[in-house]
N, C-alpha and C. Protein backbone atom coordinates (compact mmCIF):
# COMPACT_ATOMS: atom_id res chain seq x y z
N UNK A 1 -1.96 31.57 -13.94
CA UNK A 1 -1.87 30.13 -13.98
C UNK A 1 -3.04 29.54 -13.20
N UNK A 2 -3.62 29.23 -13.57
CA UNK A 2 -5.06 27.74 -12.94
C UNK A 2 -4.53 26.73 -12.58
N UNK A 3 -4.75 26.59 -11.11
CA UNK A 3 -4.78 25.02 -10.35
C UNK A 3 -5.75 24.93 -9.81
N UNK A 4 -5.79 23.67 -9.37
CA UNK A 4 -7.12 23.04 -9.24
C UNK A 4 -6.68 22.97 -7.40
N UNK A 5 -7.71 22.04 -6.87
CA UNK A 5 -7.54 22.79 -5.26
C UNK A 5 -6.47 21.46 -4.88
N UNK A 6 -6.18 20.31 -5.49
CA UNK A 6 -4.66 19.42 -5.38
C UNK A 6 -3.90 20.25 -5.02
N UNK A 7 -3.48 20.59 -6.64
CA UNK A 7 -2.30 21.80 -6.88
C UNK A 7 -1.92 22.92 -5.43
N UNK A 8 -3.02 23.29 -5.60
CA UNK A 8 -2.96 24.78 -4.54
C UNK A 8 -2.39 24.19 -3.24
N UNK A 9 -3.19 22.96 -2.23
CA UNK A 9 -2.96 22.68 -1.01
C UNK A 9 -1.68 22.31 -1.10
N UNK A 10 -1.17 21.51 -2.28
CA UNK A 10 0.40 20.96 -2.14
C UNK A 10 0.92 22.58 -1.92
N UNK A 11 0.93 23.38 -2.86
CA UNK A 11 1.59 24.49 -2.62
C UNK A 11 1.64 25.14 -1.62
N UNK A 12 -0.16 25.24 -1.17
CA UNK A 12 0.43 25.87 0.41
C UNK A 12 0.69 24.79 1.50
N UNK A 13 1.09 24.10 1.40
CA UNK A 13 2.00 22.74 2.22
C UNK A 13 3.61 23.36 2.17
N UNK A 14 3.68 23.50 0.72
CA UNK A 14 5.02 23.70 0.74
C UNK A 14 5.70 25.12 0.39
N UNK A 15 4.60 26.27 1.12
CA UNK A 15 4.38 27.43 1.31
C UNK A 15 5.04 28.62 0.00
N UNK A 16 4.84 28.01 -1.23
CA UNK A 16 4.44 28.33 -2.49
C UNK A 16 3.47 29.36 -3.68
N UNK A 17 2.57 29.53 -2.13
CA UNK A 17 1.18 29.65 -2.52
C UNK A 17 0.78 31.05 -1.89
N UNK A 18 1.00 32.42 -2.91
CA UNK A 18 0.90 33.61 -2.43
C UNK A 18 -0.77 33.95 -2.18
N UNK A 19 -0.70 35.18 -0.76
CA UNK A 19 -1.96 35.38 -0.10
C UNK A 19 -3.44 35.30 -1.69
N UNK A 20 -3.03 35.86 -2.65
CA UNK A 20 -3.96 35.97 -3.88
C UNK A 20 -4.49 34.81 -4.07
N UNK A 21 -3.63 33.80 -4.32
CA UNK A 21 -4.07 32.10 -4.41
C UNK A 21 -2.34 32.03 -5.71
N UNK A 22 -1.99 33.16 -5.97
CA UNK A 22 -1.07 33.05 -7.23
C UNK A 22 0.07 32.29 -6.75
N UNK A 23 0.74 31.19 -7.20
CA UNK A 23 2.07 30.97 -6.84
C UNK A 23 3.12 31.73 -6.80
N UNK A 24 3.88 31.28 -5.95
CA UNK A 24 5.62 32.52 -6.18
C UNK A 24 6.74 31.42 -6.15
N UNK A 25 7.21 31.83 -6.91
CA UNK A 25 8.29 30.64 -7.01
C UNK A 25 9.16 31.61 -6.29
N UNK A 26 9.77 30.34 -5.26
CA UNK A 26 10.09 30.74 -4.03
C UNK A 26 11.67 30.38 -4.40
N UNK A 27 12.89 31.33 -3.97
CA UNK A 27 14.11 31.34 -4.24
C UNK A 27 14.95 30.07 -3.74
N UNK A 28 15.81 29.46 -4.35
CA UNK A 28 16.20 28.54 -3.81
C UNK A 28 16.03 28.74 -2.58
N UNK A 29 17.11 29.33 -1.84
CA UNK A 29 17.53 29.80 -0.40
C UNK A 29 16.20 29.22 0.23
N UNK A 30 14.37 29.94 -0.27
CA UNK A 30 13.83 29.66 0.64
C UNK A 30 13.22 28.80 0.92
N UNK A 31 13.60 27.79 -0.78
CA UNK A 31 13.25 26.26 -0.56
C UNK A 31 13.91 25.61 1.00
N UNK A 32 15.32 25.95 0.77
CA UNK A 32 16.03 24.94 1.61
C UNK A 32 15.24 25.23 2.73
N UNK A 33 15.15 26.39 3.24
CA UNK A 33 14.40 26.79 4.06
C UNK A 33 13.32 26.27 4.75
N UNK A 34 12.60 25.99 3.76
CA UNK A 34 11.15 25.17 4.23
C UNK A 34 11.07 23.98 4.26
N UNK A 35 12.26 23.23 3.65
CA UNK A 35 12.75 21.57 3.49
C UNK A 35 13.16 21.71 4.96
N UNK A 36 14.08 22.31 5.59
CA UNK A 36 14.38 22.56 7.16
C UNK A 36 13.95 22.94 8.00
N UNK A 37 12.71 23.86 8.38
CA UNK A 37 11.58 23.46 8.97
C UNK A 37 10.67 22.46 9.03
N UNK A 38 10.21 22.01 7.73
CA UNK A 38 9.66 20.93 7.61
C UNK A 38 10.33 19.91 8.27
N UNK A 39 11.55 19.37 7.95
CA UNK A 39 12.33 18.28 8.81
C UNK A 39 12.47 18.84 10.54
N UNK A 40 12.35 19.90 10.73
CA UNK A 40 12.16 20.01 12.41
C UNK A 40 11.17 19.89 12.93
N UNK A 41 10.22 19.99 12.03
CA UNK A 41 8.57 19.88 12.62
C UNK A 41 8.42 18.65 12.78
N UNK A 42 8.95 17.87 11.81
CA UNK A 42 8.59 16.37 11.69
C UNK A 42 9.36 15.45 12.78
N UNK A 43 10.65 16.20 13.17
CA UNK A 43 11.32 15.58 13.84
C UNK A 43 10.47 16.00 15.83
N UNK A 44 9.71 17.00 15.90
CA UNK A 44 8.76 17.16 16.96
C UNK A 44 8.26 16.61 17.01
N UNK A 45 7.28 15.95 16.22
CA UNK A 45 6.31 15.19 15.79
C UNK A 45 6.07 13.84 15.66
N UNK A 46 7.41 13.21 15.93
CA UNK A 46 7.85 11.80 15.90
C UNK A 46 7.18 11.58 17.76
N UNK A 47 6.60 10.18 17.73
CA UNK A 47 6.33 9.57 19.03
C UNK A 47 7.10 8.73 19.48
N UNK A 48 7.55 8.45 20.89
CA UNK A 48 8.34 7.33 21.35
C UNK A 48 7.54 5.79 21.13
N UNK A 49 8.51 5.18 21.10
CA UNK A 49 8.12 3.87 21.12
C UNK A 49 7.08 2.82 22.04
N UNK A 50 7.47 3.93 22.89
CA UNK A 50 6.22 3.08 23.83
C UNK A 50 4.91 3.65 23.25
N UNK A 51 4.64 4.91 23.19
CA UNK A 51 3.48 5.75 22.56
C UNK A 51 3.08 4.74 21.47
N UNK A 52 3.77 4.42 20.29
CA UNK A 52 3.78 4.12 19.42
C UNK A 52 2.69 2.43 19.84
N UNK A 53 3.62 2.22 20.52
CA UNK A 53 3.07 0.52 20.93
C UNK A 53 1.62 1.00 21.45
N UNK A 54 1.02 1.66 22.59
CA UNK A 54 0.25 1.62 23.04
C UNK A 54 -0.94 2.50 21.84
N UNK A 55 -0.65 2.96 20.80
CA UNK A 55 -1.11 3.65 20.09
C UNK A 55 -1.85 1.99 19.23
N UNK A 56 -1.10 1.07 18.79
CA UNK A 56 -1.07 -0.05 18.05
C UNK A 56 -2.16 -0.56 19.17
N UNK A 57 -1.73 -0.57 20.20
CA UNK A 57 -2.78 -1.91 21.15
C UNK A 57 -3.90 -1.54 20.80
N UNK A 58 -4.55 0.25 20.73
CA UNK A 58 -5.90 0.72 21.26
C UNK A 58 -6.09 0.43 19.72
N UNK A 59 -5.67 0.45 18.73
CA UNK A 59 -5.99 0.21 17.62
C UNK A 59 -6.70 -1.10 17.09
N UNK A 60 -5.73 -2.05 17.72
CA UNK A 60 -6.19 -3.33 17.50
C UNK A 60 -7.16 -4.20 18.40
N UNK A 61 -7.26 -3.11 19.46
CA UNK A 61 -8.87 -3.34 20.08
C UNK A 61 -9.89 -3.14 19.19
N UNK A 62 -10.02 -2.23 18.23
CA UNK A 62 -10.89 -1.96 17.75
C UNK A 62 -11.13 -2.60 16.21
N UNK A 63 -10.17 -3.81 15.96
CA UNK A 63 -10.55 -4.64 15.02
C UNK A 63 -11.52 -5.59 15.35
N UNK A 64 -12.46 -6.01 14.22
CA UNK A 64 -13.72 -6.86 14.49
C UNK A 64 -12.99 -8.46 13.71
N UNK A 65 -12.58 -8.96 15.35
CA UNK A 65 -11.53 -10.48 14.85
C UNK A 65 -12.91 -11.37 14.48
N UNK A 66 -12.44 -12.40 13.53
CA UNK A 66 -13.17 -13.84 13.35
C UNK A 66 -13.07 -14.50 14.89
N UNK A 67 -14.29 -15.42 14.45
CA UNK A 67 -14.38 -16.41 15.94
C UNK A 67 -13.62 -17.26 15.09
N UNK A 68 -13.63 -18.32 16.39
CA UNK A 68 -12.90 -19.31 15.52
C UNK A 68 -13.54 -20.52 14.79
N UNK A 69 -14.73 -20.50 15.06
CA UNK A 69 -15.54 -21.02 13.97
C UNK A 69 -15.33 -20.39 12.65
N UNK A 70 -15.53 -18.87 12.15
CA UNK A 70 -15.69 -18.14 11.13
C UNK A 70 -14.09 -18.52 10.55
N UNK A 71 -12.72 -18.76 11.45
CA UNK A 71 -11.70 -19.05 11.04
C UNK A 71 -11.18 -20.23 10.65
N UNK A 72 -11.99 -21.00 11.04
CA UNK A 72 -12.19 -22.89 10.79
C UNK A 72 -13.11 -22.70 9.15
N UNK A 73 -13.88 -22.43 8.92
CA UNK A 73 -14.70 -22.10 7.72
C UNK A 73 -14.02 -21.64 6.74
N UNK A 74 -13.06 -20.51 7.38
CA UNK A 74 -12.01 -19.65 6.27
C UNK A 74 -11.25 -20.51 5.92
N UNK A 75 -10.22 -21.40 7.01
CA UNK A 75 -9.38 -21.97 6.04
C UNK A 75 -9.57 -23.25 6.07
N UNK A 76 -10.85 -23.48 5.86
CA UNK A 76 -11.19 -25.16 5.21
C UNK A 76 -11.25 -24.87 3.49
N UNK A 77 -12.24 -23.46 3.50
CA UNK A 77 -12.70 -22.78 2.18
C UNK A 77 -11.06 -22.69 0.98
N UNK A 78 -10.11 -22.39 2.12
CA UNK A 78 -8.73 -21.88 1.55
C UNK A 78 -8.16 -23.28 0.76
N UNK A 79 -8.07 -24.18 1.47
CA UNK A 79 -7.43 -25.81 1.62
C UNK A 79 -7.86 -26.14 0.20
N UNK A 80 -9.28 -26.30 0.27
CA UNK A 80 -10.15 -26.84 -0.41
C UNK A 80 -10.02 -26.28 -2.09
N UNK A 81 -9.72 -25.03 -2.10
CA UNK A 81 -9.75 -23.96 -2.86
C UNK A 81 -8.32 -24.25 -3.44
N UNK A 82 -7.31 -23.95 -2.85
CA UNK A 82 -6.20 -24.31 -3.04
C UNK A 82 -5.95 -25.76 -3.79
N UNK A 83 -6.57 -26.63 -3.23
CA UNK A 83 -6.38 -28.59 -3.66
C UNK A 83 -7.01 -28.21 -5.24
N UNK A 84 -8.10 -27.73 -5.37
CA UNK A 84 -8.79 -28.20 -6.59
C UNK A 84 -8.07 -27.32 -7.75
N UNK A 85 -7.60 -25.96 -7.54
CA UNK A 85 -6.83 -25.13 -8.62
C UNK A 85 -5.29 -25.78 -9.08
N UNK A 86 -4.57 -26.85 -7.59
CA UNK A 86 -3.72 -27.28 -8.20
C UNK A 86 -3.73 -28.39 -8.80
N UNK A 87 -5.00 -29.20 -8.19
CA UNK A 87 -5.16 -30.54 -8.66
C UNK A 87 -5.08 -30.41 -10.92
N UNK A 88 -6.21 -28.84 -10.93
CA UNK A 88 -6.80 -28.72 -12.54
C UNK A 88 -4.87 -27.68 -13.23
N UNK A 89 -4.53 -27.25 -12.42
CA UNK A 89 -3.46 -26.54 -13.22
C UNK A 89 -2.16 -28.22 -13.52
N UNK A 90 -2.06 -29.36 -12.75
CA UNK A 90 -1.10 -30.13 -12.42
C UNK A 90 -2.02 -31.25 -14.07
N UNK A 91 -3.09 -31.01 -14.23
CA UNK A 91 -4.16 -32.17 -14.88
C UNK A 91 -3.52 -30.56 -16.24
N UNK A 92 -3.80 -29.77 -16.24
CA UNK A 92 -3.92 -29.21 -17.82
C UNK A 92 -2.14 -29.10 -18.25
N UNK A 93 -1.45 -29.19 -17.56
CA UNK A 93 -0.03 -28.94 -17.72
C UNK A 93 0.71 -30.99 -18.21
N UNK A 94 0.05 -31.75 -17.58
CA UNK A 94 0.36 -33.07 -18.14
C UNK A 94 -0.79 -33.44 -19.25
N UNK A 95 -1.68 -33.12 -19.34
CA UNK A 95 -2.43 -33.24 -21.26
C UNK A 95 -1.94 -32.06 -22.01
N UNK A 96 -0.72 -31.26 -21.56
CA UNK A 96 0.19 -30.50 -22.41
C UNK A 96 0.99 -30.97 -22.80
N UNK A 97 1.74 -31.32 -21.97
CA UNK A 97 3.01 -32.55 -22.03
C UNK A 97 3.13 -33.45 -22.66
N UNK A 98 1.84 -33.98 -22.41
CA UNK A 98 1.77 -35.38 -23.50
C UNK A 98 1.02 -34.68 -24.93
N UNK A 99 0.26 -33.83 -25.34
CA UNK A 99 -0.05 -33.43 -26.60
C UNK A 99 1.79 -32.83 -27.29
N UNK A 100 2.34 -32.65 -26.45
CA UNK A 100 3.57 -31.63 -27.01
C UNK A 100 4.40 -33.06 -27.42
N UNK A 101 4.44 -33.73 -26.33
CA UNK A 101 5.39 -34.82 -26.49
C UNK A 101 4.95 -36.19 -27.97
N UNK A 102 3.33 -35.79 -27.79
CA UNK A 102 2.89 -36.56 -29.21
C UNK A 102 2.92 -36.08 -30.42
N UNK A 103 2.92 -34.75 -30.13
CA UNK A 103 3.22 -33.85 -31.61
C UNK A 103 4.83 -33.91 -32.02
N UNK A 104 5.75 -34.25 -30.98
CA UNK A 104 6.79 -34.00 -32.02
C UNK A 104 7.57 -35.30 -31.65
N UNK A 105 6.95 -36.25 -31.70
CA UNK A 105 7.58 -37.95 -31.49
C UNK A 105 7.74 -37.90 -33.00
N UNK A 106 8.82 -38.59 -33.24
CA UNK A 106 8.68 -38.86 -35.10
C UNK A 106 9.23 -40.30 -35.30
N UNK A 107 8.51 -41.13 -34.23
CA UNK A 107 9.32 -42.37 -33.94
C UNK A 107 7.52 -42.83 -34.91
């Protein structure tokens, strides 16, 4: 059987994947097996909450924020942007209205 190197790494992830490169389909039993290691590894592997938080802070040091000029610019651009798409969707939806409403007047 030919896999491509996807295929293979999932397999040896999910330890599938005999020393040759050949798969072995692995017996139930030793599925469950590796579904239950896997969930203990993962459960090692989990960080506390504080970790977690201080993991987020050093992270978001390292975002490149707008000034607040560049954020005054953004959402003037937004406003502006916003007014004129509803102003033309509110303008093509009432010369609908009234073409619909003149097409089927039979007064």
């Amino acid at each position: 059987m030919t896999l491509n190197r996807e295929q293979k790494r999932a397999l040896k992830k999910r330890g599938e994947l005999a020393e040759d490169g050949e798969t072995q389909i692995a017996p139930k039993r030793d599925r469950e097996e590796v579904a239950a290691a896997r969930t203990a590894r993962a459960a090692e592997e989990r960080t506390s909450p504080g970790q977690f938080a201080k993991e987020v802070r050093s992270e978001l040091r390292k975002v490149a924020w707008p000034s607040r000029d560049e954020t005054k610019n953004y959402s003037i651009i937004v406003i502006v942007t916003v007014t004129v798409l509803t102003a033309l969707i509110f303008g093509l939806d009432w010369v609908f209205s009234e073409f619909v409403g003149q097409l089927f007047d039979t007064n």
